[in-house]
PDB file of N, CA and C in Angstrom:
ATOM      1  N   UNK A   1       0.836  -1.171   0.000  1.00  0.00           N
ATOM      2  CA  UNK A   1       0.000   0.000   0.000  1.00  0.00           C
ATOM      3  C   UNK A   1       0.892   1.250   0.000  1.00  0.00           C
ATOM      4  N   UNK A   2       0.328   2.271  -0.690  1.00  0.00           N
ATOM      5  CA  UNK A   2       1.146   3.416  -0.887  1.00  0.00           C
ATOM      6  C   UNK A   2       0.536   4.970  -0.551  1.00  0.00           C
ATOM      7  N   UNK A   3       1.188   5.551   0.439  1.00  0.00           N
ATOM      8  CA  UNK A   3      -0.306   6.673   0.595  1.00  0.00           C
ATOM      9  C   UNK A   3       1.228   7.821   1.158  1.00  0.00           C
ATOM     10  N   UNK A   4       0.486   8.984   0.590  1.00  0.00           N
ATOM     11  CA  UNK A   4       1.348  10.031   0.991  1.00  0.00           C
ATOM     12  C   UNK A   4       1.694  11.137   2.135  1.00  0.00           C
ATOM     13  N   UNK A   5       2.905  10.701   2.107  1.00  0.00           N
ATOM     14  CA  UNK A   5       3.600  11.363   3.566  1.00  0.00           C
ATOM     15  C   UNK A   5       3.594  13.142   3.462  1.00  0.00           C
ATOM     16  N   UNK A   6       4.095  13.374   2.426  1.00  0.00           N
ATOM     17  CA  UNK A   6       4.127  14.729   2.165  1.00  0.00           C
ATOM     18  C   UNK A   6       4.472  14.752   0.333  1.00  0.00           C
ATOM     19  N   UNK A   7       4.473  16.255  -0.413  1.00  0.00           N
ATOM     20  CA  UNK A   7       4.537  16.342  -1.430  1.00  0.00           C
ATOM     21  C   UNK A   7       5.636  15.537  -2.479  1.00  0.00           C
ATOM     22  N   UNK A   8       6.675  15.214  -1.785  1.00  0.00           N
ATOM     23  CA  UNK A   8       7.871  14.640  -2.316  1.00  0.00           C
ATOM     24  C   UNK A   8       8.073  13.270  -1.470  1.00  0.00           C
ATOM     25  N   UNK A   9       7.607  12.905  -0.506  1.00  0.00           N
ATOM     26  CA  UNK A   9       7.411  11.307   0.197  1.00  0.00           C
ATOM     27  C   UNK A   9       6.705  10.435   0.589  1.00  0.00           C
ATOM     28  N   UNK A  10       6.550   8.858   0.276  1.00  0.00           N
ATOM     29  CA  UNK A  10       5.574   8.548   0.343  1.00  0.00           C
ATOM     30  C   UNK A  10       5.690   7.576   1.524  1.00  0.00           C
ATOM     31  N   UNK A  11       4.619   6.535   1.650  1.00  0.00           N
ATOM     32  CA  UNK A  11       4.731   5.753   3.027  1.00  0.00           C
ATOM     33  C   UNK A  11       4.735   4.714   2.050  1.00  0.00           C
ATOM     34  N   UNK A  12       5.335   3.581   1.983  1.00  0.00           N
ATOM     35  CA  UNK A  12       5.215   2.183   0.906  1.00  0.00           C
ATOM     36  C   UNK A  12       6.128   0.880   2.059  1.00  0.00           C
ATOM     37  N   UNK A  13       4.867  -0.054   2.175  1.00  0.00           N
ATOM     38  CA  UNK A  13       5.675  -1.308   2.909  1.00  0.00           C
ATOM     39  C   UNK A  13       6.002  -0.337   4.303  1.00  0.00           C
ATOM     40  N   UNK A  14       4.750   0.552   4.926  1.00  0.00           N
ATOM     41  CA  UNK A  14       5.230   1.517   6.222  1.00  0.00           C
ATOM     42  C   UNK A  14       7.054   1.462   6.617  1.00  0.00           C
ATOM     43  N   UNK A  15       7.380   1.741   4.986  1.00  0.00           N
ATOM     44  CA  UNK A  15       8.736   2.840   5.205  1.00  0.00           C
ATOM     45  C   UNK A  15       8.772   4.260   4.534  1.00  0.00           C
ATOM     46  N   UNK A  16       9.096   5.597   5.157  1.00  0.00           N
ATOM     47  CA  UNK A  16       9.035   6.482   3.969  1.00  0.00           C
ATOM     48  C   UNK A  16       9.920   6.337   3.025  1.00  0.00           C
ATOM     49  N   UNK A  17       9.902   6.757   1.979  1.00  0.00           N
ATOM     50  CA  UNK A  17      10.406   6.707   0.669  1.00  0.00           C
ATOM     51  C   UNK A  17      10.429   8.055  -0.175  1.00  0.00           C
ATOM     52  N   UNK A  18      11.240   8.042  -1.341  1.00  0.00           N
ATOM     53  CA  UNK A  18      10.953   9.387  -2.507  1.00  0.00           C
ATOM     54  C   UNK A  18       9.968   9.018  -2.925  1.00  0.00           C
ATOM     55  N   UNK A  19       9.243  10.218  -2.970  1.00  0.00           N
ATOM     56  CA  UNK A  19       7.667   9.514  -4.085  1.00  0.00           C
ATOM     57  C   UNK A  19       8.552   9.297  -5.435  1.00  0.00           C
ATOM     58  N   UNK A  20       9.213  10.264  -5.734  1.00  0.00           N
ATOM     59  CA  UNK A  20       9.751  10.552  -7.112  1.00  0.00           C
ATOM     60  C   UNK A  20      10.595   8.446  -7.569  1.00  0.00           C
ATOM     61  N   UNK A  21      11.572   8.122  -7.322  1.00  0.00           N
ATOM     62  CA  UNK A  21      12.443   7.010  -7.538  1.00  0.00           C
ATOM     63  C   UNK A  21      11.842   5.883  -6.623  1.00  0.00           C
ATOM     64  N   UNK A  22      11.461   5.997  -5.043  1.00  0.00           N
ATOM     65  CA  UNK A  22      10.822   5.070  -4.105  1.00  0.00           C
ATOM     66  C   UNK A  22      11.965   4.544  -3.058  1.00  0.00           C
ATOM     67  N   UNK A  23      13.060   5.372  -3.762  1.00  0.00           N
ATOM     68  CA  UNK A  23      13.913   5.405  -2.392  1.00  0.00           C
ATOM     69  C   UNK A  23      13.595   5.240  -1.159  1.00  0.00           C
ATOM     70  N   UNK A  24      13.734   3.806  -0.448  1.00  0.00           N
ATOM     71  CA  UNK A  24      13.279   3.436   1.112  1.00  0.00           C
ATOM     72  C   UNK A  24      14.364   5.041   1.681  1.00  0.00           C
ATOM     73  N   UNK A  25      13.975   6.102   2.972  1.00  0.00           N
ATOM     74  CA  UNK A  25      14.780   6.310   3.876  1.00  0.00           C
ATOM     75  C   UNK A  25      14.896   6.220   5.049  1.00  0.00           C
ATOM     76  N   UNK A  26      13.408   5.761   5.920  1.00  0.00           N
ATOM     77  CA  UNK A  26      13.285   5.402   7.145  1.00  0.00           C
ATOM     78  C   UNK A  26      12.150   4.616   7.142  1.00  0.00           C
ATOM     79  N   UNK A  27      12.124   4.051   8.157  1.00  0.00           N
ATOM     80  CA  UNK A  27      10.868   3.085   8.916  1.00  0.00           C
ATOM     81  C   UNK A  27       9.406   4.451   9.271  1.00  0.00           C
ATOM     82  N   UNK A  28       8.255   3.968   8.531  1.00  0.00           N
ATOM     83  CA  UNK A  28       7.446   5.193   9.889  1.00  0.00           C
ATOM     84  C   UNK A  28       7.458   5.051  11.017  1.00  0.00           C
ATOM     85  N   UNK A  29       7.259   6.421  11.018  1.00  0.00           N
ATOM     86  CA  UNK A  29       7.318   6.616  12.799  1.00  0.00           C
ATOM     87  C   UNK A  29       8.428   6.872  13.059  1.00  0.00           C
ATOM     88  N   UNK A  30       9.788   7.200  12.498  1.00  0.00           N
ATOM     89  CA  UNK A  30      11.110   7.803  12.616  1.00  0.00           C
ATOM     90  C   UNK A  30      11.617   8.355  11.560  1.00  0.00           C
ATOM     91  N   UNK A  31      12.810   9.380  11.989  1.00  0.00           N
ATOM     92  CA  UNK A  31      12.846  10.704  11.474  1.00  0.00           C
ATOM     93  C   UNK A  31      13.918   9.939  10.156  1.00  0.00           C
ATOM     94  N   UNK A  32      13.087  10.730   9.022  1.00  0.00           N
ATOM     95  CA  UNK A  32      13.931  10.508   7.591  1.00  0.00           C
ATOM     96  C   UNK A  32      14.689  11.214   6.984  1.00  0.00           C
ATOM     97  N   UNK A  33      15.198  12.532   7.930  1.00  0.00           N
ATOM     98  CA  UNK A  33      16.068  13.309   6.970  1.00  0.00           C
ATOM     99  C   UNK A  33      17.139  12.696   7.297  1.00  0.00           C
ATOM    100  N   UNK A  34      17.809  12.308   8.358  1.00  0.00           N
ATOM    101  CA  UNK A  34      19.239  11.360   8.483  1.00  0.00           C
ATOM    102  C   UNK A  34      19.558  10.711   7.450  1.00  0.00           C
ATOM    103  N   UNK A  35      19.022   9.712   6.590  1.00  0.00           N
ATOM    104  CA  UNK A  35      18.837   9.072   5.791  1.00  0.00           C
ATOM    105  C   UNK A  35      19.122  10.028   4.010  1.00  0.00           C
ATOM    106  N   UNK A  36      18.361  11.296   4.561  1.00  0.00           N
ATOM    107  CA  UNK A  36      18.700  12.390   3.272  1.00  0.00           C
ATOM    108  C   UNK A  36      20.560  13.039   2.877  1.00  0.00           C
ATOM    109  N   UNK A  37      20.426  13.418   1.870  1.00  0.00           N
ATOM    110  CA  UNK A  37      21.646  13.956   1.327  1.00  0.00           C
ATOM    111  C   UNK A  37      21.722  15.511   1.924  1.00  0.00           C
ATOM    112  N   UNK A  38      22.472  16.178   2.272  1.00  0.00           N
ATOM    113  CA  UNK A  38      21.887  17.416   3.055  1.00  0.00           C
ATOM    114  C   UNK A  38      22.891  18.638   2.119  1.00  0.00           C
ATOM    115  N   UNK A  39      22.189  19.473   1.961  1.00  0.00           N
ATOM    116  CA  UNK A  39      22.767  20.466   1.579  1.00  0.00           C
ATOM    117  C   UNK A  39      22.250  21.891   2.147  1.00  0.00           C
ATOM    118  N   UNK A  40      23.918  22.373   2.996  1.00  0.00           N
ATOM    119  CA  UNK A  40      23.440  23.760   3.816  1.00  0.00           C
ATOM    120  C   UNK A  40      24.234  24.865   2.836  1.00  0.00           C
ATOM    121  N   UNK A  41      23.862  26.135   3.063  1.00  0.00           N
ATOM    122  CA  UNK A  41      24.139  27.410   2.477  1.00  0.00           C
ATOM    123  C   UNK A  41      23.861  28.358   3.225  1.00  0.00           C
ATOM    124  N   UNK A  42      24.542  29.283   3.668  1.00  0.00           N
ATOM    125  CA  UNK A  42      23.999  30.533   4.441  1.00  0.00           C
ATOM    126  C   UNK A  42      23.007  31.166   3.610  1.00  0.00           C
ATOM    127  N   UNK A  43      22.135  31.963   4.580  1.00  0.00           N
ATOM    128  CA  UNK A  43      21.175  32.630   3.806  1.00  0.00           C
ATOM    129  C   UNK A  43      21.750  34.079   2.867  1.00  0.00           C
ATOM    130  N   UNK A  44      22.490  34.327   3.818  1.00  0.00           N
ATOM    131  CA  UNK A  44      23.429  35.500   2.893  1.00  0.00           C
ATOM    132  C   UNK A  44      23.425  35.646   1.461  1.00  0.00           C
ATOM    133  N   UNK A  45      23.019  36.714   0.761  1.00  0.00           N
ATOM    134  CA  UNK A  45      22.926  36.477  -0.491  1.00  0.00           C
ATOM    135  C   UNK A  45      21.661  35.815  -1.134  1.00  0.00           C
ATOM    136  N   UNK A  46      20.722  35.085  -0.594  1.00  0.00           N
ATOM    137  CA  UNK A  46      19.097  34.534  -1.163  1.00  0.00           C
ATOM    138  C   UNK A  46      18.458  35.329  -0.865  1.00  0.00           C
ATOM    139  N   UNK A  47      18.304  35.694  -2.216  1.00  0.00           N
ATOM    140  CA  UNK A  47      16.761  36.959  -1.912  1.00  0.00           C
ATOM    141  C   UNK A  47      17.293  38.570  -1.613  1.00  0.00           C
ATOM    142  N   UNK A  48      16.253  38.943  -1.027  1.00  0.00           N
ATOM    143  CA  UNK A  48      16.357  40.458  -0.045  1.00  0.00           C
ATOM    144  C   UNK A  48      17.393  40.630   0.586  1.00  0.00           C
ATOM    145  N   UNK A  49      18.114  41.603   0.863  1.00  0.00           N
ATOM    146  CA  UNK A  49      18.881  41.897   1.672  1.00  0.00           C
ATOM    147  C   UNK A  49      18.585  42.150   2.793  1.00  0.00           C
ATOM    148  N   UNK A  50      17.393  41.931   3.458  1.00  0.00           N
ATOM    149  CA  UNK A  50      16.593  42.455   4.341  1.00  0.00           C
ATOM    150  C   UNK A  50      17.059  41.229   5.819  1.00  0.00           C
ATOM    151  N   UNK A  51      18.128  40.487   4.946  1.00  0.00           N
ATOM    152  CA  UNK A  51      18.359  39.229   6.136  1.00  0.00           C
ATOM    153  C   UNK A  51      19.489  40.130   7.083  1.00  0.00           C
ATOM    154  N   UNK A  52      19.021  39.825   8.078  1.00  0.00           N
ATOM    155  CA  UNK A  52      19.811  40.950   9.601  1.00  0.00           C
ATOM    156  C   UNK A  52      20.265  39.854  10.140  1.00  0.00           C
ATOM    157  N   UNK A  53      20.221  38.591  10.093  1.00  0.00           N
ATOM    158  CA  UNK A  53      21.231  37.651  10.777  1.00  0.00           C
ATOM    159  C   UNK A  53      22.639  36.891   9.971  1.00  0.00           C
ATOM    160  N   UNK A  54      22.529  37.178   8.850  1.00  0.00           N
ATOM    161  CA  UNK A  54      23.710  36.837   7.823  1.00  0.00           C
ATOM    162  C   UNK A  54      23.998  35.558   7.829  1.00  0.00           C
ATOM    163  N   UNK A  55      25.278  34.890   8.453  1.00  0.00           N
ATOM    164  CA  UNK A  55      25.790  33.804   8.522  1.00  0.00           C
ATOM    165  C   UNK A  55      25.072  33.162   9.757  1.00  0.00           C
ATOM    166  N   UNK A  56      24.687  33.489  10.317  1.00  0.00           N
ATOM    167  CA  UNK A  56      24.063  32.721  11.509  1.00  0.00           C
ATOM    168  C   UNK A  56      22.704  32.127  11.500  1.00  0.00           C
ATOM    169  N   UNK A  57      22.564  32.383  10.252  1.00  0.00           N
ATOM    170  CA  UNK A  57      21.035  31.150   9.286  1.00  0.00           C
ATOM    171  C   UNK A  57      21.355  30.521   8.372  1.00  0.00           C
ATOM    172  N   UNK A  58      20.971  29.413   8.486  1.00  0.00           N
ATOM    173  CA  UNK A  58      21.471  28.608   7.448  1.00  0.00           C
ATOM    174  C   UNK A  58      19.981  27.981   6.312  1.00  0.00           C
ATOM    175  N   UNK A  59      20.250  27.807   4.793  1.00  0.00           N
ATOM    176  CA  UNK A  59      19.592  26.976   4.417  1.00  0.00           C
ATOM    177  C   UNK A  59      19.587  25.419   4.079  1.00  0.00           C
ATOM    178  N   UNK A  60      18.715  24.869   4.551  1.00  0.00           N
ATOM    179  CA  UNK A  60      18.783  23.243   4.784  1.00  0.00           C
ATOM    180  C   UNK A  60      18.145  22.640   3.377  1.00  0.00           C
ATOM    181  N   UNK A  61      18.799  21.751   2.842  1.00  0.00           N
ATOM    182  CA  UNK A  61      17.652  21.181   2.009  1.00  0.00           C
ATOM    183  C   UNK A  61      18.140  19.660   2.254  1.00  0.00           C
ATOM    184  N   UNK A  62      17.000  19.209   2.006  1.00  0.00           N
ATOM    185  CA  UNK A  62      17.313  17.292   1.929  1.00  0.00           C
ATOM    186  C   UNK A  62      17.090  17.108   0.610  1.00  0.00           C
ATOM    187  N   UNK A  63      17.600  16.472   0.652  1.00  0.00           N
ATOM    188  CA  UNK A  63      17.773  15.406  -1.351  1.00  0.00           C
ATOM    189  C   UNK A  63      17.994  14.549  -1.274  1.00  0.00           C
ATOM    190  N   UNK A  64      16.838  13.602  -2.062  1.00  0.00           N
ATOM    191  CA  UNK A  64      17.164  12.303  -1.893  1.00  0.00           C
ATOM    192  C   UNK A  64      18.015  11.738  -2.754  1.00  0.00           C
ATOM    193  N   UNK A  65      18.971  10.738  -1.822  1.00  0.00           N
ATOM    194  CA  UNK A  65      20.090  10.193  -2.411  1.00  0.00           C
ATOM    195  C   UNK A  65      19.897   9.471  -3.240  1.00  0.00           C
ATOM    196  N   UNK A  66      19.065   8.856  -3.950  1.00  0.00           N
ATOM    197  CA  UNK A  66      18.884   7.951  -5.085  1.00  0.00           C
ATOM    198  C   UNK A  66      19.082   8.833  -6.179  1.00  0.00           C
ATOM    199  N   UNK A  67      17.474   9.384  -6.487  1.00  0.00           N
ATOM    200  CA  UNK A  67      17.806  10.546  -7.273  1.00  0.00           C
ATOM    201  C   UNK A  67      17.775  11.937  -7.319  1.00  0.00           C
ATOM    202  N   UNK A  68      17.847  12.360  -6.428  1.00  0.00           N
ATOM    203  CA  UNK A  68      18.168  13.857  -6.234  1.00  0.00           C
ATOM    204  C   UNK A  68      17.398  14.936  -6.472  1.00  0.00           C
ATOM    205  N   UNK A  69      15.869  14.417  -6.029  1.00  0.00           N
ATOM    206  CA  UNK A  69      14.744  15.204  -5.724  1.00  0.00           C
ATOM    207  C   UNK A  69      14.847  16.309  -4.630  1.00  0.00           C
ATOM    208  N   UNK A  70      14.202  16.929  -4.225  1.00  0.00           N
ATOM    209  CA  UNK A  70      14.157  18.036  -3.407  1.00  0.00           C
ATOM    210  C   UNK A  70      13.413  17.495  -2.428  1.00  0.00           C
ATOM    211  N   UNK A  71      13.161  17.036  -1.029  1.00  0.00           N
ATOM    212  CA  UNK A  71      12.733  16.465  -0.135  1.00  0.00           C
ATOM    213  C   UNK A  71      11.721  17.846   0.642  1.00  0.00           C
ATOM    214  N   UNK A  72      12.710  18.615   1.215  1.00  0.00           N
ATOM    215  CA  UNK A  72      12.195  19.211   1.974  1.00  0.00           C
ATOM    216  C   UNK A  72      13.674  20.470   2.017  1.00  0.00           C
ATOM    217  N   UNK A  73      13.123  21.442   2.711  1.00  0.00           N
ATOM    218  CA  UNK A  73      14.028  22.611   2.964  1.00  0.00           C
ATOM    219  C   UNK A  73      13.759  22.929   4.707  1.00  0.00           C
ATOM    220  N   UNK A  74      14.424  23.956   4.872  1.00  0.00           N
ATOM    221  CA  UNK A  74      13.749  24.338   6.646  1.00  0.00           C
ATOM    222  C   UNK A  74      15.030  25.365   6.823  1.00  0.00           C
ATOM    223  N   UNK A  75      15.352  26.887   7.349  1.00  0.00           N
ATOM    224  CA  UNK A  75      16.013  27.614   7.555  1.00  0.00           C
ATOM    225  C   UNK A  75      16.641  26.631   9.365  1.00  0.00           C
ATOM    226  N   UNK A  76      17.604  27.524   9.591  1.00  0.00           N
ATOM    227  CA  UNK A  76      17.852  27.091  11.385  1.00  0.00           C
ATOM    228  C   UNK A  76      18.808  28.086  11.682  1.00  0.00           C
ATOM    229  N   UNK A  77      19.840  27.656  12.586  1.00  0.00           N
ATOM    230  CA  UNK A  77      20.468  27.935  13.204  1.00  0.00           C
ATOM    231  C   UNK A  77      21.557  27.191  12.946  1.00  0.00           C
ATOM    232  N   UNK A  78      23.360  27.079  12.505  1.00  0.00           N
ATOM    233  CA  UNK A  78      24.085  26.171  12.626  1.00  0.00           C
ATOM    234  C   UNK A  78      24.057  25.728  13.384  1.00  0.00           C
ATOM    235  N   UNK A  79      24.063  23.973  13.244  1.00  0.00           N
ATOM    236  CA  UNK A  79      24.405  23.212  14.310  1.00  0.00           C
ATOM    237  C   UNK A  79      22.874  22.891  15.268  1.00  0.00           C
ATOM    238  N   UNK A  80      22.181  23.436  14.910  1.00  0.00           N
ATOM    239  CA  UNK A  80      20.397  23.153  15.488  1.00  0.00           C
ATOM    240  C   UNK A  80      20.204  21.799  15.201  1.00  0.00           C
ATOM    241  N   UNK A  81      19.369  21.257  15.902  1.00  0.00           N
ATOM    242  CA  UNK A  81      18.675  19.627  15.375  1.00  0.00           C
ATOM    243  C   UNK A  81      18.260  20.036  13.953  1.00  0.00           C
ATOM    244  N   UNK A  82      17.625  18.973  12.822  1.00  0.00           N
ATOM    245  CA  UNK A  82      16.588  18.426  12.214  1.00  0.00           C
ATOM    246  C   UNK A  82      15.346  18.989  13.111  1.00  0.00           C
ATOM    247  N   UNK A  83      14.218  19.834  11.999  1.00  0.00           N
ATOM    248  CA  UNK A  83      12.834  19.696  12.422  1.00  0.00           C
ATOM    249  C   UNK A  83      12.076  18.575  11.817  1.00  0.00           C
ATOM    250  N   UNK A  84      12.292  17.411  12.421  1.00  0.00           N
ATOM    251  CA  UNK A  84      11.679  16.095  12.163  1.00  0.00           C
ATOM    252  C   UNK A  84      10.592  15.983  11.653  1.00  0.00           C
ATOM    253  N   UNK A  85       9.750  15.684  10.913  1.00  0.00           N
ATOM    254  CA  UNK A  85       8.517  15.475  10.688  1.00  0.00           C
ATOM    255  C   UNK A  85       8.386  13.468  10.512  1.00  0.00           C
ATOM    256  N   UNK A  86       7.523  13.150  11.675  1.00  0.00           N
ATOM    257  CA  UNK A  86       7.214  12.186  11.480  1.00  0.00           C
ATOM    258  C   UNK A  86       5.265  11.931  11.349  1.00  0.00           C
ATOM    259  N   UNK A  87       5.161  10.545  10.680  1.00  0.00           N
ATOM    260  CA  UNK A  87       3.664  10.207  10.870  1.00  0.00           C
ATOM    261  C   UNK A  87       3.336   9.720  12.376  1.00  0.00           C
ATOM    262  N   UNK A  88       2.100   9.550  13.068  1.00  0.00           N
ATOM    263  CA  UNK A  88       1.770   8.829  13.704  1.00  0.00           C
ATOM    264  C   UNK A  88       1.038   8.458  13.940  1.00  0.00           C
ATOM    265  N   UNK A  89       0.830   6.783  14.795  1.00  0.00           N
ATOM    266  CA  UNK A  89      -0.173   5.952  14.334  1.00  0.00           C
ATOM    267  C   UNK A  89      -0.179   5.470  12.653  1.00  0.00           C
TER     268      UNK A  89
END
């Protein structure tokens, strides 16, 4: 059965996966960006100049390692956790 986790992941054999290739990256119910390819960039320079924290934001993206879809993004803090998104139940 195949039902969707979010726009770019799906739940298949309750593991998430790329919707895009079906790349297994975690079990549900635990966190799948570990499993992702990660690519950070300061915000410095994206967009507006209107950014007042410079180097001390970072942009996150996950990509999945199979084929190199766009998973998810999320700004932070260097060195901050993962904002996890898991299913439950």
């Amino acid at each position: 059965m195949r039902r969707r986790f979010s726009r770019a992941l799906v739940v298949v054999d309750d593991r998430i996966a790329c919707a895009r290739c079906a790349r297994p990256l975690a079990d549900n119910g635990t966190p799948w960006k570990p499993a992702a390819r990660l690519v950070e960039s300061p915000v410095t320079g994206l967009g507006s100049e209107r950014w007042v924290a410079g180097d001390a934001v970072v942009l996150r993206q996950f990509v999945c390692p199979g084929c190199g879809a766009l998973l998810d993004s999320e700004t932070a803090l260097p060195g901050d956790p993962f904002l996890n998104d898991v299913l439950a139940g």
